[in-house]
N, C-alpha and C. Protein backbone atom coordinates (compact mmCIF):
# COMPACT_ATOMS: atom_id res chain seq x y z
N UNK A 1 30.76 -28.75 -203.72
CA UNK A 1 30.28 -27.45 -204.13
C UNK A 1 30.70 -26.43 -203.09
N UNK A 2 31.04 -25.05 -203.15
CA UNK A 2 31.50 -24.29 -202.38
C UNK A 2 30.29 -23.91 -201.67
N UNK A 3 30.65 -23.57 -200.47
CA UNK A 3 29.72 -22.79 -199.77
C UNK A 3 30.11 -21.33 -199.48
N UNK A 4 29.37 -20.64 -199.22
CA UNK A 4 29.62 -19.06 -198.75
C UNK A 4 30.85 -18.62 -198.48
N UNK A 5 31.19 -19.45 -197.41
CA UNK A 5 32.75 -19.62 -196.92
C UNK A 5 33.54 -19.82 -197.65
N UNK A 6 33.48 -20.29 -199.12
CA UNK A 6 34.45 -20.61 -199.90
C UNK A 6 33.98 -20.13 -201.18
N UNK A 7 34.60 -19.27 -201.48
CA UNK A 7 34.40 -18.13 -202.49
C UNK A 7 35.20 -19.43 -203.76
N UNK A 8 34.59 -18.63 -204.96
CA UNK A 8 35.97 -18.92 -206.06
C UNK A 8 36.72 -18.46 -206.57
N UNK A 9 38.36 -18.46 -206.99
CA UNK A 9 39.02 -17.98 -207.24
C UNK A 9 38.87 -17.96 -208.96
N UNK A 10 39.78 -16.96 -209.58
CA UNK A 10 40.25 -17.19 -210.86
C UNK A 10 39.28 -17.95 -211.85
N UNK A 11 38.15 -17.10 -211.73
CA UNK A 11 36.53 -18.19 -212.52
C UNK A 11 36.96 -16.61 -214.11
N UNK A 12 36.20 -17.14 -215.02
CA UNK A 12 36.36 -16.25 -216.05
C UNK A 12 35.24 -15.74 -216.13
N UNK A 13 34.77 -14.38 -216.40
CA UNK A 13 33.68 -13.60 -216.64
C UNK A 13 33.45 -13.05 -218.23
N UNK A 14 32.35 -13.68 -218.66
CA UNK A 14 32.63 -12.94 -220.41
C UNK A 14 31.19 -11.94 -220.43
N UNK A 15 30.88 -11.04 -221.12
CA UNK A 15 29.43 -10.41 -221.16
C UNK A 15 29.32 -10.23 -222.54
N UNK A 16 27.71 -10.61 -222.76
CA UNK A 16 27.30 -11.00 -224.13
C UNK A 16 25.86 -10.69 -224.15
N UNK A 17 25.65 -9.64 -225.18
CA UNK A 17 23.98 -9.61 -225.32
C UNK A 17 23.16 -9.96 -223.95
N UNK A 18 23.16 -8.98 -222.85
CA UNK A 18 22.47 -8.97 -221.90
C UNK A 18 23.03 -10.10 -220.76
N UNK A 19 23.48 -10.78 -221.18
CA UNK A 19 24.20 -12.12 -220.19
C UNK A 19 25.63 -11.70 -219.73
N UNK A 20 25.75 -12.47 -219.07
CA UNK A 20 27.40 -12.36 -217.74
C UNK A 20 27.64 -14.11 -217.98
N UNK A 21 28.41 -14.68 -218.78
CA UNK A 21 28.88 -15.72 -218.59
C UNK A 21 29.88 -15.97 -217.22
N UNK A 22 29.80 -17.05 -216.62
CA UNK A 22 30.41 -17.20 -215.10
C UNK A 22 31.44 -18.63 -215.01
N UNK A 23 32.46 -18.79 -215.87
CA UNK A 23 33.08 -19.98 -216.11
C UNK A 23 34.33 -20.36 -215.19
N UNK A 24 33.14 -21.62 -214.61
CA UNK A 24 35.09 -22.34 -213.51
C UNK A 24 35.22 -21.67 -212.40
N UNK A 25 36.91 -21.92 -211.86
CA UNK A 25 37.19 -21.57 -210.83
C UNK A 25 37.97 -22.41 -209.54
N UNK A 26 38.33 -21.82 -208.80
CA UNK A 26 39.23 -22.84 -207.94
C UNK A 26 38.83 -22.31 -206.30
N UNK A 27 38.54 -23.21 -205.92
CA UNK A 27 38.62 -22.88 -203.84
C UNK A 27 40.19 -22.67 -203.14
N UNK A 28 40.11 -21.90 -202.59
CA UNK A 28 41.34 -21.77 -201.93
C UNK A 28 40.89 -21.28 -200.31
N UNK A 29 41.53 -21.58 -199.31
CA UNK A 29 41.90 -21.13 -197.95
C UNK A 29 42.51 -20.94 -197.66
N UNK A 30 42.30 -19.21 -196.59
CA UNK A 30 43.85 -18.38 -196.29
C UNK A 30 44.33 -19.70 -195.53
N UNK A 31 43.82 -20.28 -194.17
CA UNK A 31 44.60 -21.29 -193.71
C UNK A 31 45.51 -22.31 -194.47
N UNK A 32 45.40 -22.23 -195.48
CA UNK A 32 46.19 -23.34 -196.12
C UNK A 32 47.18 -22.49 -196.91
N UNK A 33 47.16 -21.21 -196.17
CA UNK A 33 48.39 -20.14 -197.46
C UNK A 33 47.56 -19.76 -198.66
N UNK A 34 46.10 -19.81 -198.78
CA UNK A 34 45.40 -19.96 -200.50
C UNK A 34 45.90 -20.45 -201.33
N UNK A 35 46.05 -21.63 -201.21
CA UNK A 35 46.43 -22.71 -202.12
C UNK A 35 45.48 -23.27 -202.18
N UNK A 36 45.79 -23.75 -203.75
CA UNK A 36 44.16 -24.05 -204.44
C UNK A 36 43.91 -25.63 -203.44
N UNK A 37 42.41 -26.04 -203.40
CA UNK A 37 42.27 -27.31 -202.93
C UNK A 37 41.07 -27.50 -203.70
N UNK A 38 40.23 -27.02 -205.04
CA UNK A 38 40.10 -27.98 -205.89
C UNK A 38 39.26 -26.87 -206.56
N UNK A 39 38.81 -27.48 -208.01
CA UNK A 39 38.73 -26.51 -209.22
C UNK A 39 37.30 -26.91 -209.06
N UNK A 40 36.36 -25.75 -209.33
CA UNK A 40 34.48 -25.73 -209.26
C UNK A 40 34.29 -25.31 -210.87
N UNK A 41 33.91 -26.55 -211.49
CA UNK A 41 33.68 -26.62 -212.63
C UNK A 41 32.01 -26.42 -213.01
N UNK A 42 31.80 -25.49 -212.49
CA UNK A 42 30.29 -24.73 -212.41
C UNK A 42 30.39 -23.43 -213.35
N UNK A 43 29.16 -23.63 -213.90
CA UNK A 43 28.98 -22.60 -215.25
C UNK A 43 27.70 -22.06 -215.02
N UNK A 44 27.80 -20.99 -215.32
CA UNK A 44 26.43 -19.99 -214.93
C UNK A 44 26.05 -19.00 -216.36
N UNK A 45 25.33 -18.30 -216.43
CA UNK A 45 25.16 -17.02 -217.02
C UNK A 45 24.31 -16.81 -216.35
N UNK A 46 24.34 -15.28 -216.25
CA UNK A 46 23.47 -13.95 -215.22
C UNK A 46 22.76 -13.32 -216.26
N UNK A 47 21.52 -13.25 -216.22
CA UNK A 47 20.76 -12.23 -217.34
C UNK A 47 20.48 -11.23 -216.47
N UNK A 48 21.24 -10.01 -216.55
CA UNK A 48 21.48 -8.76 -216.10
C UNK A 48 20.19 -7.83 -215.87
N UNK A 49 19.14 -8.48 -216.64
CA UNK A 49 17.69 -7.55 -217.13
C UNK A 49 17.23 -8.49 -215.81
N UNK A 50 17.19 -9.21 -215.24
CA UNK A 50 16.02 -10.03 -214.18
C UNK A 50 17.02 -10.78 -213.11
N UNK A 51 17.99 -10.53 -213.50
CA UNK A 51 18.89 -11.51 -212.20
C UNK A 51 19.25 -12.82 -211.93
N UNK A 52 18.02 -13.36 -213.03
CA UNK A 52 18.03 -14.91 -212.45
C UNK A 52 19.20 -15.52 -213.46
N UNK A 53 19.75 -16.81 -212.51
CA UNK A 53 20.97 -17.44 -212.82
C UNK A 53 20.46 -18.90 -213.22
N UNK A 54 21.43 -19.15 -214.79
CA UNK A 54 20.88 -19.82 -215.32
C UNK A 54 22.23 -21.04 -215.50
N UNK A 55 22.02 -22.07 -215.06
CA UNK A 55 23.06 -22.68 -215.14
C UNK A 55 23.29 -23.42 -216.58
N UNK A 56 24.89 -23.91 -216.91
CA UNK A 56 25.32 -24.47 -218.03
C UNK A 56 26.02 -25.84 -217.62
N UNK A 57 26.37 -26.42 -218.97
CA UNK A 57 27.05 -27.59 -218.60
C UNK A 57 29.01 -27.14 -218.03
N UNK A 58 28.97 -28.29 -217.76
CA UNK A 58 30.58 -28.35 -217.05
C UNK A 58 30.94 -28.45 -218.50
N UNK A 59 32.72 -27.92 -218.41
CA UNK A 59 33.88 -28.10 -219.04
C UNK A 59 33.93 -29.08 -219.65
N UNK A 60 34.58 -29.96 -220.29
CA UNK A 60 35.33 -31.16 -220.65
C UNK A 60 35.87 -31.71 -219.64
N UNK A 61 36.84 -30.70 -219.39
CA UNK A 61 37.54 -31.15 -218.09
C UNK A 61 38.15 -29.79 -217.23
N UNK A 62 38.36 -30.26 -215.67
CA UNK A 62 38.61 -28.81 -214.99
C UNK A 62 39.81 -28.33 -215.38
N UNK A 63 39.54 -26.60 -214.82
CA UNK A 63 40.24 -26.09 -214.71
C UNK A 63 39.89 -24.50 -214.78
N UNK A 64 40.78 -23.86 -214.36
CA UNK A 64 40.17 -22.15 -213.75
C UNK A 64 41.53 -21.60 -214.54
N UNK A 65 40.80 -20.29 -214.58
CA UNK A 65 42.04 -19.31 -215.43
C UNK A 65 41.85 -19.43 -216.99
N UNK A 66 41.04 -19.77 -217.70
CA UNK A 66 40.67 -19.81 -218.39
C UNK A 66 40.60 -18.33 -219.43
N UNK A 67 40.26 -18.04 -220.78
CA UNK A 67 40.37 -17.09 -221.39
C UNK A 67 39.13 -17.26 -222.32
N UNK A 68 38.00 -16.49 -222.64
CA UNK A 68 36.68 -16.45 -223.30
C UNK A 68 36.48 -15.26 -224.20
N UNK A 69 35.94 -15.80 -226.06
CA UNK A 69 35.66 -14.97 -226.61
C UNK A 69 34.21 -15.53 -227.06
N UNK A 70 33.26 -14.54 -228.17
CA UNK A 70 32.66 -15.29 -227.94
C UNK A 70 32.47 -14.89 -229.92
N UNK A 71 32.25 -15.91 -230.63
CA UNK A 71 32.61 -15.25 -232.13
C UNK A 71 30.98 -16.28 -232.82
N UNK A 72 30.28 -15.56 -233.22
CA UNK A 72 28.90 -15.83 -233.73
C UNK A 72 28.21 -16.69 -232.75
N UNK A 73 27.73 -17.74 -232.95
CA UNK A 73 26.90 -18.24 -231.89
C UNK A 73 27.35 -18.99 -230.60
N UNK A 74 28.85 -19.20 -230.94
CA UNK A 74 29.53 -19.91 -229.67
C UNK A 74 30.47 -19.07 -228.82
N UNK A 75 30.61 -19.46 -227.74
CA UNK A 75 31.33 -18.95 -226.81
C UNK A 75 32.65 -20.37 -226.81
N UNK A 76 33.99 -19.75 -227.28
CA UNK A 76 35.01 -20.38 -227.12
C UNK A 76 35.50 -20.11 -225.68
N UNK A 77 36.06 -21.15 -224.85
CA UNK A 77 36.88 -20.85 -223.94
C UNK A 77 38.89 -22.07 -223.78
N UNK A 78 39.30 -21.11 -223.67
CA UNK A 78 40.96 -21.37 -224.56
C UNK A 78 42.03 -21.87 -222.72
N UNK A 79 42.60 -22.71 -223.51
CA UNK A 79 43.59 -22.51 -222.16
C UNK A 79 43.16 -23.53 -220.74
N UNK A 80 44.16 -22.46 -220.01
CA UNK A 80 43.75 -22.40 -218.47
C UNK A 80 44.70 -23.15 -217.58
N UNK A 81 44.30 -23.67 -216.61
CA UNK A 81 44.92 -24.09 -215.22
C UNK A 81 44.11 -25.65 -214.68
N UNK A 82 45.41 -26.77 -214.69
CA UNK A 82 44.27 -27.76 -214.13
C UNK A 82 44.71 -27.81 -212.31
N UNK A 83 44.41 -28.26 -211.88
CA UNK A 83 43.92 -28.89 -210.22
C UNK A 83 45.61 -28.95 -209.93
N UNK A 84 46.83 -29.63 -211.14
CA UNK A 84 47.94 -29.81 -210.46
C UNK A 84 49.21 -28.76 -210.79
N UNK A 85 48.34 -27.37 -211.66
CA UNK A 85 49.16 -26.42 -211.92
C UNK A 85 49.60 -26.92 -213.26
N UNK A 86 49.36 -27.26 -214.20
CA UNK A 86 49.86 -27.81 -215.51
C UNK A 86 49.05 -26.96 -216.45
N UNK A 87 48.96 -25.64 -216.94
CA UNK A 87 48.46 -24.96 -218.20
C UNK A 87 48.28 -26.11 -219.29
N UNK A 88 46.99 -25.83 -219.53
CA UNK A 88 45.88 -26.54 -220.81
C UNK A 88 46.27 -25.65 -221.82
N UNK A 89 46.14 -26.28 -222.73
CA UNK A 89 46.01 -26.35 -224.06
C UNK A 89 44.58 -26.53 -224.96
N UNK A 90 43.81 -27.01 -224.10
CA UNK A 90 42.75 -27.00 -224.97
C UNK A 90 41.79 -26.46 -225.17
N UNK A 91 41.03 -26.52 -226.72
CA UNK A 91 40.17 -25.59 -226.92
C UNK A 91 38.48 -25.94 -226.90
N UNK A 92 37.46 -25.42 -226.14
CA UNK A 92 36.21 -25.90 -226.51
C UNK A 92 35.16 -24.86 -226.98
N UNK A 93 34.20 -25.26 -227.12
CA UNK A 93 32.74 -24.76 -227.35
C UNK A 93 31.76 -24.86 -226.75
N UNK A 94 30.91 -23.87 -226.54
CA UNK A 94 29.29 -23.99 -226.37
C UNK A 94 28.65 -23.05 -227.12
N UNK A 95 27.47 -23.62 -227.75
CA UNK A 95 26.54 -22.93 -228.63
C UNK A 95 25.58 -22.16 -227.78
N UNK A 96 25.95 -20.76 -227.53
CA UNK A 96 25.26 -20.21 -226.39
C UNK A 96 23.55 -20.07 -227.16
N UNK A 97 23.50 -20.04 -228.12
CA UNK A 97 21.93 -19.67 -228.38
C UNK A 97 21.16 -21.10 -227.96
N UNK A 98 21.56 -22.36 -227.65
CA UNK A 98 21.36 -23.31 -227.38
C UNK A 98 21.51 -23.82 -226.00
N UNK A 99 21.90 -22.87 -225.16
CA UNK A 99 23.32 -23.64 -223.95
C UNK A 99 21.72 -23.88 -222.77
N UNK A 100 20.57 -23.11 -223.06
CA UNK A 100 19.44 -23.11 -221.78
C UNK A 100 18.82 -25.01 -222.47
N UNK A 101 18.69 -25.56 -224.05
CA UNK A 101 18.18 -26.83 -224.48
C UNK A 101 19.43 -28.10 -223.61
N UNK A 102 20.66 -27.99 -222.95
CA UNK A 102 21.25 -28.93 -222.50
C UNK A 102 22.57 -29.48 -223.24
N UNK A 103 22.87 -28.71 -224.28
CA UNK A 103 24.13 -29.00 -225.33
C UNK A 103 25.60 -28.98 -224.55
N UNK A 104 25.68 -29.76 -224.58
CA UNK A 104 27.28 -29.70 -223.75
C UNK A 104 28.88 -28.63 -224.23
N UNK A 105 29.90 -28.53 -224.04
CA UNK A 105 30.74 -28.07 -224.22
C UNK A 105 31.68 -29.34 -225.14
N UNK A 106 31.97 -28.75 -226.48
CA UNK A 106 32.42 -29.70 -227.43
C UNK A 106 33.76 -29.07 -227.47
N UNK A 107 34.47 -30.20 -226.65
CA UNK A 107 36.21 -30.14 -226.96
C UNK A 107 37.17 -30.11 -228.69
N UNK A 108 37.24 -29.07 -228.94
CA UNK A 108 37.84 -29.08 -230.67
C UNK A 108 39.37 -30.03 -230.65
N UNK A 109 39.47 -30.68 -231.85
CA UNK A 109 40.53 -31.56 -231.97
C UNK A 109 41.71 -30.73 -232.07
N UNK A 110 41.62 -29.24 -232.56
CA UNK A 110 42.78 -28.18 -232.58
C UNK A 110 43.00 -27.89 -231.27
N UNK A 111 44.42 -27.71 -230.72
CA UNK A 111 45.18 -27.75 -229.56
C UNK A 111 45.76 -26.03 -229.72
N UNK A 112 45.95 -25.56 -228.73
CA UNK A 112 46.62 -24.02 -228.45
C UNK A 112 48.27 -24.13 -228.64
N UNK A 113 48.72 -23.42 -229.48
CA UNK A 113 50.05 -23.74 -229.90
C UNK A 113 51.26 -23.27 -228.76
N UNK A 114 50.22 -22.52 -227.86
CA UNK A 114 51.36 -22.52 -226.43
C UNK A 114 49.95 -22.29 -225.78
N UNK A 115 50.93 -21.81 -223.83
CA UNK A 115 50.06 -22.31 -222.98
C UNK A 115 49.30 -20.68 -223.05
N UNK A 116 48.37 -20.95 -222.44
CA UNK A 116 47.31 -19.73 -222.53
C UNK A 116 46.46 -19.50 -220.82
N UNK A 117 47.19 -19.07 -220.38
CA UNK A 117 46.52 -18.88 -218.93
C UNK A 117 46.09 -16.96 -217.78
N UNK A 118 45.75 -16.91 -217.40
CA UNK A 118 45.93 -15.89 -217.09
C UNK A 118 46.28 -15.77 -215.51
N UNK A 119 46.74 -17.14 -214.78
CA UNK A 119 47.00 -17.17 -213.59
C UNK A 119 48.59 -17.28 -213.72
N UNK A 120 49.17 -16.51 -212.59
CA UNK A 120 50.68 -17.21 -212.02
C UNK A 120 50.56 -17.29 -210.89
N UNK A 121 51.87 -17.96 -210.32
CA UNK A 121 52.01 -18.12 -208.97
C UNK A 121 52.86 -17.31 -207.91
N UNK A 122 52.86 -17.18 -206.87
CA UNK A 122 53.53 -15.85 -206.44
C UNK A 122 54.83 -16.53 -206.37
């Protein structure tokens, strides 16, 4: 888990009916050039009215750079970046009116017909 010292990079931010969704992310250190040294597959939402942070389940699987809409009761998140630089393809779910009862993120069998990321490399 990061500490203070280690911020996260490239996490996705979505806002929805009073909430701040807080998805993913990667650690990096200037000493190491900021190169990633590993993906924080930590999920949050912020309820903006009281502050308090409400955590969600992890991904399917990691990865930061990610892209979030959110279309009737679920929040899709598309894409992204894994740990060895290889753009995902895949697509999941969470039923946000549900996400505080423990429902996980359901990986869809439909695949992204190209890569979908919003990170490059310098």
């Amino acid at each position: 888990m990061p500490s203070r010292e280690e911020p996260t990079r490239c996490h996705c931010l979505h806002y929805d009916n009073h909430y701040i969704y807080i998805l993913s992310g990667y650690v990096a250190r200037k000493e190491d050039n900021d190169k990633l040294r590993y993906i924080v597959n930590k999920n949050y939402k912020l309820d903006v009215s009281t502050f308090e942070m409400i955590n969600l389940p992890k991904l399917t699987h990691n990865r930061h750079s990610i892209a979030t809409v959110k279309v009737g009761a679920y929040l899709y998140a598309f894409g992204g970046v894994d740990a060895k630089g290889k753009a995902s393809r895949e697509i999941e779910r969470l039923n946000i009116t549900n996400s505080n009862h423990g429902e996980a993120w359901k990986k869809l069998e439909y695949k992204l017909q190209m890569d979908c990321t919003g990170w490059t490399e310098n």
